[in-house]
Protein backbone atom coordinates (compact mmCIF):
# COMPACT_ATOMS: atom_id res chain seq x y z
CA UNK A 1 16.62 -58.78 -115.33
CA UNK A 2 17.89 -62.24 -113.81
CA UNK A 3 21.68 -60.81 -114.51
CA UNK A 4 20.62 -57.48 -112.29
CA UNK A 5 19.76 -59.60 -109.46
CA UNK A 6 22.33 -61.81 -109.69
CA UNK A 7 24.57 -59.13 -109.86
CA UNK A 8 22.90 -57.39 -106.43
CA UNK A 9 23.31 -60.69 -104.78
CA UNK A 10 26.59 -60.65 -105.44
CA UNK A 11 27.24 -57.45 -104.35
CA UNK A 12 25.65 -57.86 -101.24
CA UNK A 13 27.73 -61.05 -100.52
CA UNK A 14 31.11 -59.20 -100.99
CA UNK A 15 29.70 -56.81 -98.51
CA UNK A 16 28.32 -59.33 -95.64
CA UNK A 17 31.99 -60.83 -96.10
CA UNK A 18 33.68 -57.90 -95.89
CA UNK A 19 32.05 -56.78 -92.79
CA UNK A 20 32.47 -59.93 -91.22
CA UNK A 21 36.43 -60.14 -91.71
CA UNK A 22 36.54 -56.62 -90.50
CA UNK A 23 35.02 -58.41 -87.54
CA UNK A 24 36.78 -60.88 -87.47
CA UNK A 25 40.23 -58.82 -87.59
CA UNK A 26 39.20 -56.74 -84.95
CA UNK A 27 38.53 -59.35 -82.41
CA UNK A 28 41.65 -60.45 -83.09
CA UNK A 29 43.42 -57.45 -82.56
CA UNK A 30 41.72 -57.14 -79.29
CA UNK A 31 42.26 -60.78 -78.01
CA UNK A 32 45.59 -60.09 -78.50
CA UNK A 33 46.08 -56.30 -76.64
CA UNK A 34 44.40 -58.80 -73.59
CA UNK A 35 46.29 -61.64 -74.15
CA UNK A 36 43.78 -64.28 -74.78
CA UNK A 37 42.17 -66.29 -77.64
CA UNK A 38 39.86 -65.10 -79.71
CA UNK A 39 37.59 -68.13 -78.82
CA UNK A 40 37.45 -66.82 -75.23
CA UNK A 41 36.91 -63.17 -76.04
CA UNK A 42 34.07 -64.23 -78.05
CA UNK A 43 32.77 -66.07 -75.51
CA UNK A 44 32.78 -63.37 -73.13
CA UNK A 45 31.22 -61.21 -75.88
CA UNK A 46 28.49 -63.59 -76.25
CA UNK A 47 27.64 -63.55 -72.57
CA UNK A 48 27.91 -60.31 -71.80
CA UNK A 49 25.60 -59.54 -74.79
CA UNK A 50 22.98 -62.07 -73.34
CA UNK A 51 23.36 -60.46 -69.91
CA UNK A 52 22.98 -56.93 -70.74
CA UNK A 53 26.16 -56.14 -70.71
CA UNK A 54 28.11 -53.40 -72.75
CA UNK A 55 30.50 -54.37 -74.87
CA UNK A 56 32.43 -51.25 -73.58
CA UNK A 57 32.07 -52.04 -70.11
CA UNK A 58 33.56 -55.87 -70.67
CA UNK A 59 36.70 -53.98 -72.45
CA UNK A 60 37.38 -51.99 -69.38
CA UNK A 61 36.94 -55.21 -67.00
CA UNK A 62 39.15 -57.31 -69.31
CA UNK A 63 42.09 -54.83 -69.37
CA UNK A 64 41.62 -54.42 -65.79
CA UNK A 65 41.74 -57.82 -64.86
CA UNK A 66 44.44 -58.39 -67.15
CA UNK A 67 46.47 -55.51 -65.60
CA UNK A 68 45.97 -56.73 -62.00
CA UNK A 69 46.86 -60.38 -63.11
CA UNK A 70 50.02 -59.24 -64.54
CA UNK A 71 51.31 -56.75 -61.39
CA UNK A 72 50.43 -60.06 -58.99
CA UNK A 73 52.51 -61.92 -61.44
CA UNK A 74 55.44 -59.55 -60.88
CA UNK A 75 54.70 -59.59 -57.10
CA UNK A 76 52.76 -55.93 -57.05
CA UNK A 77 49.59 -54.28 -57.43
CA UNK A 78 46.83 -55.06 -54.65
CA UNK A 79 45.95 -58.49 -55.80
CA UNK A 80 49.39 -59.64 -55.16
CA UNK A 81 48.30 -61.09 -52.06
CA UNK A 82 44.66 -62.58 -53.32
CA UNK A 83 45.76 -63.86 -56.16
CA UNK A 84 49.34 -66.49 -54.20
C-alpha cells in the first residue's frame, strides 16, 4: 500500500512540474514577442492579477505600448511627439 502512494505522489509531482515549465516556457515566449524580461512580465502579471485585471486585457496594453514605443522610436506613430 505504502508503494501505491508513493507511486501517486510521484506522479503527481511529475505533473505539478510539468505544468509549471509549461508556464514557465510560455512566459517566456511572451516576454520575448514584447521585448522584455520575464521578471517584469511577471511582475505586471502579478499586479494586474491583484488589481482585477485580465490577463488578456494586460496582453493587449503591453503590445500596444510596445508598438507605440517602437513607431516614436522610428520618429512615427502619435506618441512621437509625447514620448521626445
Amino acid at each position: 500500500m505504502a508503494s501505491i502512494g508513493l507511486a501517486a505522489a510521484a506522479a503527481g509531482t511529475v505533473l505539478l512540474t510539468r505544468a509549471a515549465l509549461q508556464q514557465i516556457d510560455a512566459l517566456a515566449k511572451q516576454a520575448q514577442l514584447l521585448g522584455t524580461s520575464t521578471e517584469a512580465l511577471a511582475a505586471f502579471q502579478l499586479v494586474s492579477a491583484k488589481t482585477g485585471v485580465e490577463q488578456k486585457t494586460l496582453e493587449k496594453s503591453l503590445i500596444n505600448v510596445t508598438r507605440v514605443v517602437a513607431e516614436a522610436a522610428e520618429g512615427t506613430g502619435l506618441a512621437v511627439d509625447t514620448l521626445k
